[in-house]
Protein backbone atom coordinates (compact mmCIF):
# COMPACT_ATOMS: atom_id res chain seq x y z
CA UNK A 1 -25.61 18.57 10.21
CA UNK A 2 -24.03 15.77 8.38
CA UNK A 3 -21.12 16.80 5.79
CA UNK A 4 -21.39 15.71 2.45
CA UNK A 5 -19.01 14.53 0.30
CA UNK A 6 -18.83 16.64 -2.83
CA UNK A 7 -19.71 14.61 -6.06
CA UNK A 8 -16.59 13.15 -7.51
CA UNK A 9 -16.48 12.27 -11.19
CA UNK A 10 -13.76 10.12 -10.75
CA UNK A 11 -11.57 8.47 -8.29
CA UNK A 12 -8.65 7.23 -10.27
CA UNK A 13 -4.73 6.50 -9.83
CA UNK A 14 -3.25 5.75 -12.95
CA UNK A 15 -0.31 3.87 -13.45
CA UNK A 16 2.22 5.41 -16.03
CA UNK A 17 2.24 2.59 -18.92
CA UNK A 18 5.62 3.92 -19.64
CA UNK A 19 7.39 2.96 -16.75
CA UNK A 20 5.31 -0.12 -16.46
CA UNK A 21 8.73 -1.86 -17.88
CA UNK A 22 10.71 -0.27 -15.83
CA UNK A 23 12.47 -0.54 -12.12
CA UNK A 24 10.14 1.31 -10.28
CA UNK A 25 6.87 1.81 -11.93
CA UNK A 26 5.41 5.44 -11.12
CA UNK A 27 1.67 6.72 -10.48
CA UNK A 28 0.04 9.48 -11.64
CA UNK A 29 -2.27 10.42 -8.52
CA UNK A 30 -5.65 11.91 -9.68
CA UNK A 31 -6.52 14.57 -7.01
CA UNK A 32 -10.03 13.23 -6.25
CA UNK A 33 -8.40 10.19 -4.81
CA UNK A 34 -6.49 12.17 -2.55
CA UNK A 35 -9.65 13.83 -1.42
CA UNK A 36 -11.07 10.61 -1.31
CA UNK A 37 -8.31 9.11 1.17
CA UNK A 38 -9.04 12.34 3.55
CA UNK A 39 -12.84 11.78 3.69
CA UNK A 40 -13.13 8.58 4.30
CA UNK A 41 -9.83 9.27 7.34
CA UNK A 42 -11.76 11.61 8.53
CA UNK A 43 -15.50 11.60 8.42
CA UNK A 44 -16.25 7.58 8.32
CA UNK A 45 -12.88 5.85 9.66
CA UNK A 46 -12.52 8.68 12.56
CA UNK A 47 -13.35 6.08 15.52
CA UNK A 48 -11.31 3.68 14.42
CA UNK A 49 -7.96 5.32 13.76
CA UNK A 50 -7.32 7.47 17.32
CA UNK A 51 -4.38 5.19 18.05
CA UNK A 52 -2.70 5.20 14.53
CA UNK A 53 -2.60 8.49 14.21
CA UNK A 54 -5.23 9.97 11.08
CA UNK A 55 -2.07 10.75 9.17
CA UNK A 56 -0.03 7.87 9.03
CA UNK A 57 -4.18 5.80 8.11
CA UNK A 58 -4.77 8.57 5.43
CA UNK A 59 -1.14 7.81 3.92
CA UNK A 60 -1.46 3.88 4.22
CA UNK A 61 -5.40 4.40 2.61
CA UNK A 62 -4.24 6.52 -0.02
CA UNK A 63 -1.92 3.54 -1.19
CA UNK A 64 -3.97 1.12 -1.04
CA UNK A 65 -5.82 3.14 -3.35
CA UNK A 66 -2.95 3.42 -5.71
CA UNK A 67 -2.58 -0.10 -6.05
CA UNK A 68 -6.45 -0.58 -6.42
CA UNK A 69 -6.49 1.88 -9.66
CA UNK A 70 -3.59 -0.39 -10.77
CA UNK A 71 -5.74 -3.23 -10.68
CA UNK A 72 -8.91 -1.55 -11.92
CA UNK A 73 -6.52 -0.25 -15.08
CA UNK A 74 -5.48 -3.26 -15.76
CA UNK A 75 -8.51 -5.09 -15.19
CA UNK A 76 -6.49 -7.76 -12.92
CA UNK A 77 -9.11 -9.76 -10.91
CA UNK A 78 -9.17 -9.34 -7.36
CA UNK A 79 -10.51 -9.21 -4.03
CA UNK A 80 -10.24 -5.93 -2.10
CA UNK A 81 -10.94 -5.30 1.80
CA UNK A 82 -12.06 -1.59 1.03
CA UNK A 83 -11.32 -0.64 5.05
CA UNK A 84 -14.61 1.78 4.46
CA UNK A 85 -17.12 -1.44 4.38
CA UNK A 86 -14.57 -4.20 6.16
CA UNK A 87 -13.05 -2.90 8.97
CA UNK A 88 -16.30 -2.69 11.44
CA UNK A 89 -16.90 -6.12 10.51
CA UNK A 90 -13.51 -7.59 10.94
CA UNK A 91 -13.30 -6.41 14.58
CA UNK A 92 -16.03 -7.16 15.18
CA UNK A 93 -15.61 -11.35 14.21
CA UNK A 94 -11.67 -10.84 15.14
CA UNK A 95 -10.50 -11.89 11.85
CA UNK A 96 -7.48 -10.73 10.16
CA UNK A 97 -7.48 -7.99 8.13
CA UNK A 98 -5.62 -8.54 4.39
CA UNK A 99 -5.50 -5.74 1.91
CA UNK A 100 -6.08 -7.38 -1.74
CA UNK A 101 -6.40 -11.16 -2.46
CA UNK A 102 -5.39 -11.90 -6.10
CA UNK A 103 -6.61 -15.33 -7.40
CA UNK A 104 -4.31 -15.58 -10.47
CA UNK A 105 -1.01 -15.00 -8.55
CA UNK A 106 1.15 -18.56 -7.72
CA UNK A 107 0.04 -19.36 -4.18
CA UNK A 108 2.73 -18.02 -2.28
CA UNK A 109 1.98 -14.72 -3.61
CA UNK A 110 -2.18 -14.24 -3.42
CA UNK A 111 -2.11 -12.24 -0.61
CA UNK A 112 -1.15 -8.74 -0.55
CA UNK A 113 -0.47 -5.94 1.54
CA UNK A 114 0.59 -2.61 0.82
CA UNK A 115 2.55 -0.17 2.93
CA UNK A 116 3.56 2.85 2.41
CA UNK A 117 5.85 5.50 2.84
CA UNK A 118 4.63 9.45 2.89
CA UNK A 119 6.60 11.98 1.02
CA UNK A 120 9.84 13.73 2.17
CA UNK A 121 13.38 12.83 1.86
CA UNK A 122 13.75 12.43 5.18
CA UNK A 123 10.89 8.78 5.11
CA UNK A 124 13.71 6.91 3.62
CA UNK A 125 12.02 3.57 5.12
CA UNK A 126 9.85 0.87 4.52
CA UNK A 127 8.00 0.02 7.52
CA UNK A 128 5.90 -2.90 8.92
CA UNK A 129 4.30 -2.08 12.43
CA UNK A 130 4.75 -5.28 14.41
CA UNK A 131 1.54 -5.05 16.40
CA UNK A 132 -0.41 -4.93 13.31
CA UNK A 133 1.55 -7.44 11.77
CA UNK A 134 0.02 -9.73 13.90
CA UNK A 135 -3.46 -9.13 13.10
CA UNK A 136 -2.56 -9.26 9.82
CA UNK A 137 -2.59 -12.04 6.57
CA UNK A 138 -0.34 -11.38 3.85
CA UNK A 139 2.33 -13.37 1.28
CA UNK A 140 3.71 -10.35 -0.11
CA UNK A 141 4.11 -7.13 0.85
CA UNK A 142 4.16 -4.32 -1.68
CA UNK A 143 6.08 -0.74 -0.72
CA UNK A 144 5.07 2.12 -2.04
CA UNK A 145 7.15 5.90 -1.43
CA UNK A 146 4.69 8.88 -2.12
CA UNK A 147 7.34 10.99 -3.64
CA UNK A 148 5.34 14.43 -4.20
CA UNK A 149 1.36 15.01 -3.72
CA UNK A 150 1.19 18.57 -5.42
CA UNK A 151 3.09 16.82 -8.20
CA UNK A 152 0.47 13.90 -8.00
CA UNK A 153 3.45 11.38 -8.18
CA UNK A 154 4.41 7.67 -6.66
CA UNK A 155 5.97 4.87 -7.45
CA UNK A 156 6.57 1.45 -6.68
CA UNK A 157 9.28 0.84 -4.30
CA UNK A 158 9.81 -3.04 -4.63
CA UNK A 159 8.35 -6.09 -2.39
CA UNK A 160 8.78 -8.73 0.25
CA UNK A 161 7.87 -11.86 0.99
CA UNK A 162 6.19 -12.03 3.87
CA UNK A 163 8.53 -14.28 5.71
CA UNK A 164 11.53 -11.91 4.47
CA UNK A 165 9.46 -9.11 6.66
CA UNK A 166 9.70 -10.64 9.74
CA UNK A 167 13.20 -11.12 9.38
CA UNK A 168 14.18 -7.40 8.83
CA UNK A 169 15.44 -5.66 12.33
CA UNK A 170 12.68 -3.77 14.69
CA UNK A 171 12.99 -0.27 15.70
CA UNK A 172 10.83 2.04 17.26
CA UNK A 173 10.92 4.90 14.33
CA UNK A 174 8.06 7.19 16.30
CA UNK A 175 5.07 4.89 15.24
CA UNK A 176 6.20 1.78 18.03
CA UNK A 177 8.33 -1.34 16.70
CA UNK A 178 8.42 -1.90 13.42
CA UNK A 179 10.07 -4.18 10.88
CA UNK A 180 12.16 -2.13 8.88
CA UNK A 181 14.28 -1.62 5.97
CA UNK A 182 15.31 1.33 3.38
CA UNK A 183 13.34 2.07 -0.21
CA UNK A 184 17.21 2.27 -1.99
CA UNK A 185 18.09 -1.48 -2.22
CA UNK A 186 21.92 0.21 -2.01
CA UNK A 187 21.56 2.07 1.65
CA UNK A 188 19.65 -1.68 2.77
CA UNK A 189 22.80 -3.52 2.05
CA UNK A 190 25.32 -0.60 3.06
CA UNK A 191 23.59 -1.83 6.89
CA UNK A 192 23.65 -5.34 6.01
CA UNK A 193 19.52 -5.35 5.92
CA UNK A 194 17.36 -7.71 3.06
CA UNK A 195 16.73 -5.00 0.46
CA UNK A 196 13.17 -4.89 -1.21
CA UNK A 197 13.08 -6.92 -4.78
CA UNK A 198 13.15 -5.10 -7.99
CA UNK A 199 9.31 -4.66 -8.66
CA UNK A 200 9.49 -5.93 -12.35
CA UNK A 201 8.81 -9.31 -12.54
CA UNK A 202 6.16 -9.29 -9.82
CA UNK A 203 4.31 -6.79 -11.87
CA UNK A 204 4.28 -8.72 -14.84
CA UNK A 205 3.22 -11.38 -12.76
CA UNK A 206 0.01 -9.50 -11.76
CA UNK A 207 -0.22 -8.46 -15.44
CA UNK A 208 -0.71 -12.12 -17.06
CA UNK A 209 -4.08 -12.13 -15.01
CA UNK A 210 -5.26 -8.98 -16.56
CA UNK A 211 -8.14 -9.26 -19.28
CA UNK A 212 -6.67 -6.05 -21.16
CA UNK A 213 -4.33 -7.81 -23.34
C-alpha cells in the first residue's frame, strides 16, 4: 500500500521581518515544512539519495525550502529546481543541477545555491562537496546554519561568490572533500580562511526585485 502524505494546510518558512535589517536574518520554520523535507527524503527522493546519505539531502532540502518561503514572502521572482520534479530529468539529460535562478539579480549573482549546515554546536562549517560542485551551476552561494528545529529557528549565515568557493581549502569532514570554511567570519580569519560576507546587502539586493513594496 502506498503511504499518503497527510493534507498540509501550509508549507511555509517565514522570514522574521525584524531581523530582515540585520546581520544575520533569522527564519521562523513552520513545522509542516519540516515534515515536508522528510517526505519528499524519504518516500519520493529515496532512490536517488543512497550515496548522500538521507540526512545530510533532508537537511540541504529543508534549506532550500527556507530560502524558497523567503522568496514566496517577498514575492521576489524566480526560478526554482524543486529537486521533487527536476532531479529525474536532469540525470537523465546530464545537465547541471542549480538551485534558484533569480532574473532581477546583477548577472554575476543570478544563480544561486544554498547549503546548509544542520543544527549542533559542534557543525561549525560551511561546506561545499567538491564532487557535486562539479555537477553543479551557481554565482553565489548562500549558507544557511539550522540553529534549533524544536525551536523552529535559522538564520542566514552569509554568502560566497562562487569563485571565492573554490578557493576555500578541501577537507574530508566525514561527507568526502569538501570546500570549506566556518559560519563565524572571526574563527575563518583566526585560520587565515575567506570568511562568508555579511548577508545584508545581498538581501536587499534580492529585495528591490520583490513586488511587495
Amino acid at each position: 500500500m502506498k503511504e499518503k502524505l497527510n493534507r498540509i494546510e501550509t508549507i511555509n518558512a517565514i522570514l522574521d521581518e525584524y531581523t530582515i535589517n540585520e546581520p544575520y536574518p533569522q527564519f521562523i520554520i513552520e513545522p509542516e515544512i519540516i515534515e515536508y523535507a522528510e517526505y519528499i527524503t524519504e518516500k519520493v527522493m529515496e532512490r536517488t539519495i543512497e550515496k548522500e546519505g538521507r540526512t545530510a539531502r533532508k537537511v540541504g532540502l529543508l534549506g532550500q525550502e527556507l530560502f524558497n518561503g523567503f522568496l514566496l514572502q517577498y514575492k521576489i521572482p524566480n526560478v526554482y529546481a524543486n529537486p521533487m520534479y527536476e532531479e529525474k530529468r536532469m540525470r537523465q539529460i546530464k545537465a547541471k543541477h542549480f538551485d534558484f535562478i533569480i532574473p532581477h539579480m546583477p548577472k554575476r549573482m543570478q544563480i544561486i545555491s544554498v547549503k546548509v549546515t544542520r543544527e549542533g554546536n559542534n557543525y561549525k562549517r560551511f561546506l561545499a562537496n567538491v564532487e557535486q560542485w562539479k555537477n553543479e551551476i551557481h554565482d553565489v552561494v548562500i549558507a544557511i546554519k539550522i540553529d534549533n528545529l524544536q525551536n523552529r529557528k535559522a538564520h542566514i549565515a552569509g554568502w560566497l561568490y562562487s569563485n571565492e568557493v573554490e578557493k576555500l581549502p578541501i577537507n574530508d569532514l566525514g561527507t568526502g572533500d569538501a570546500f570549506y570554511t566556518y559560519l563565524d567570519p572571526t574563527d575563518a580569519t583566526k585560520e587565515g580562511i575567506t570568511p562568508l560576507k555579511n548577508p545584508i546587502d545581498l538581501m536587499q539586493t534580492l529585495l528591490k526585485g520583490s513586488f511587495k513594496f
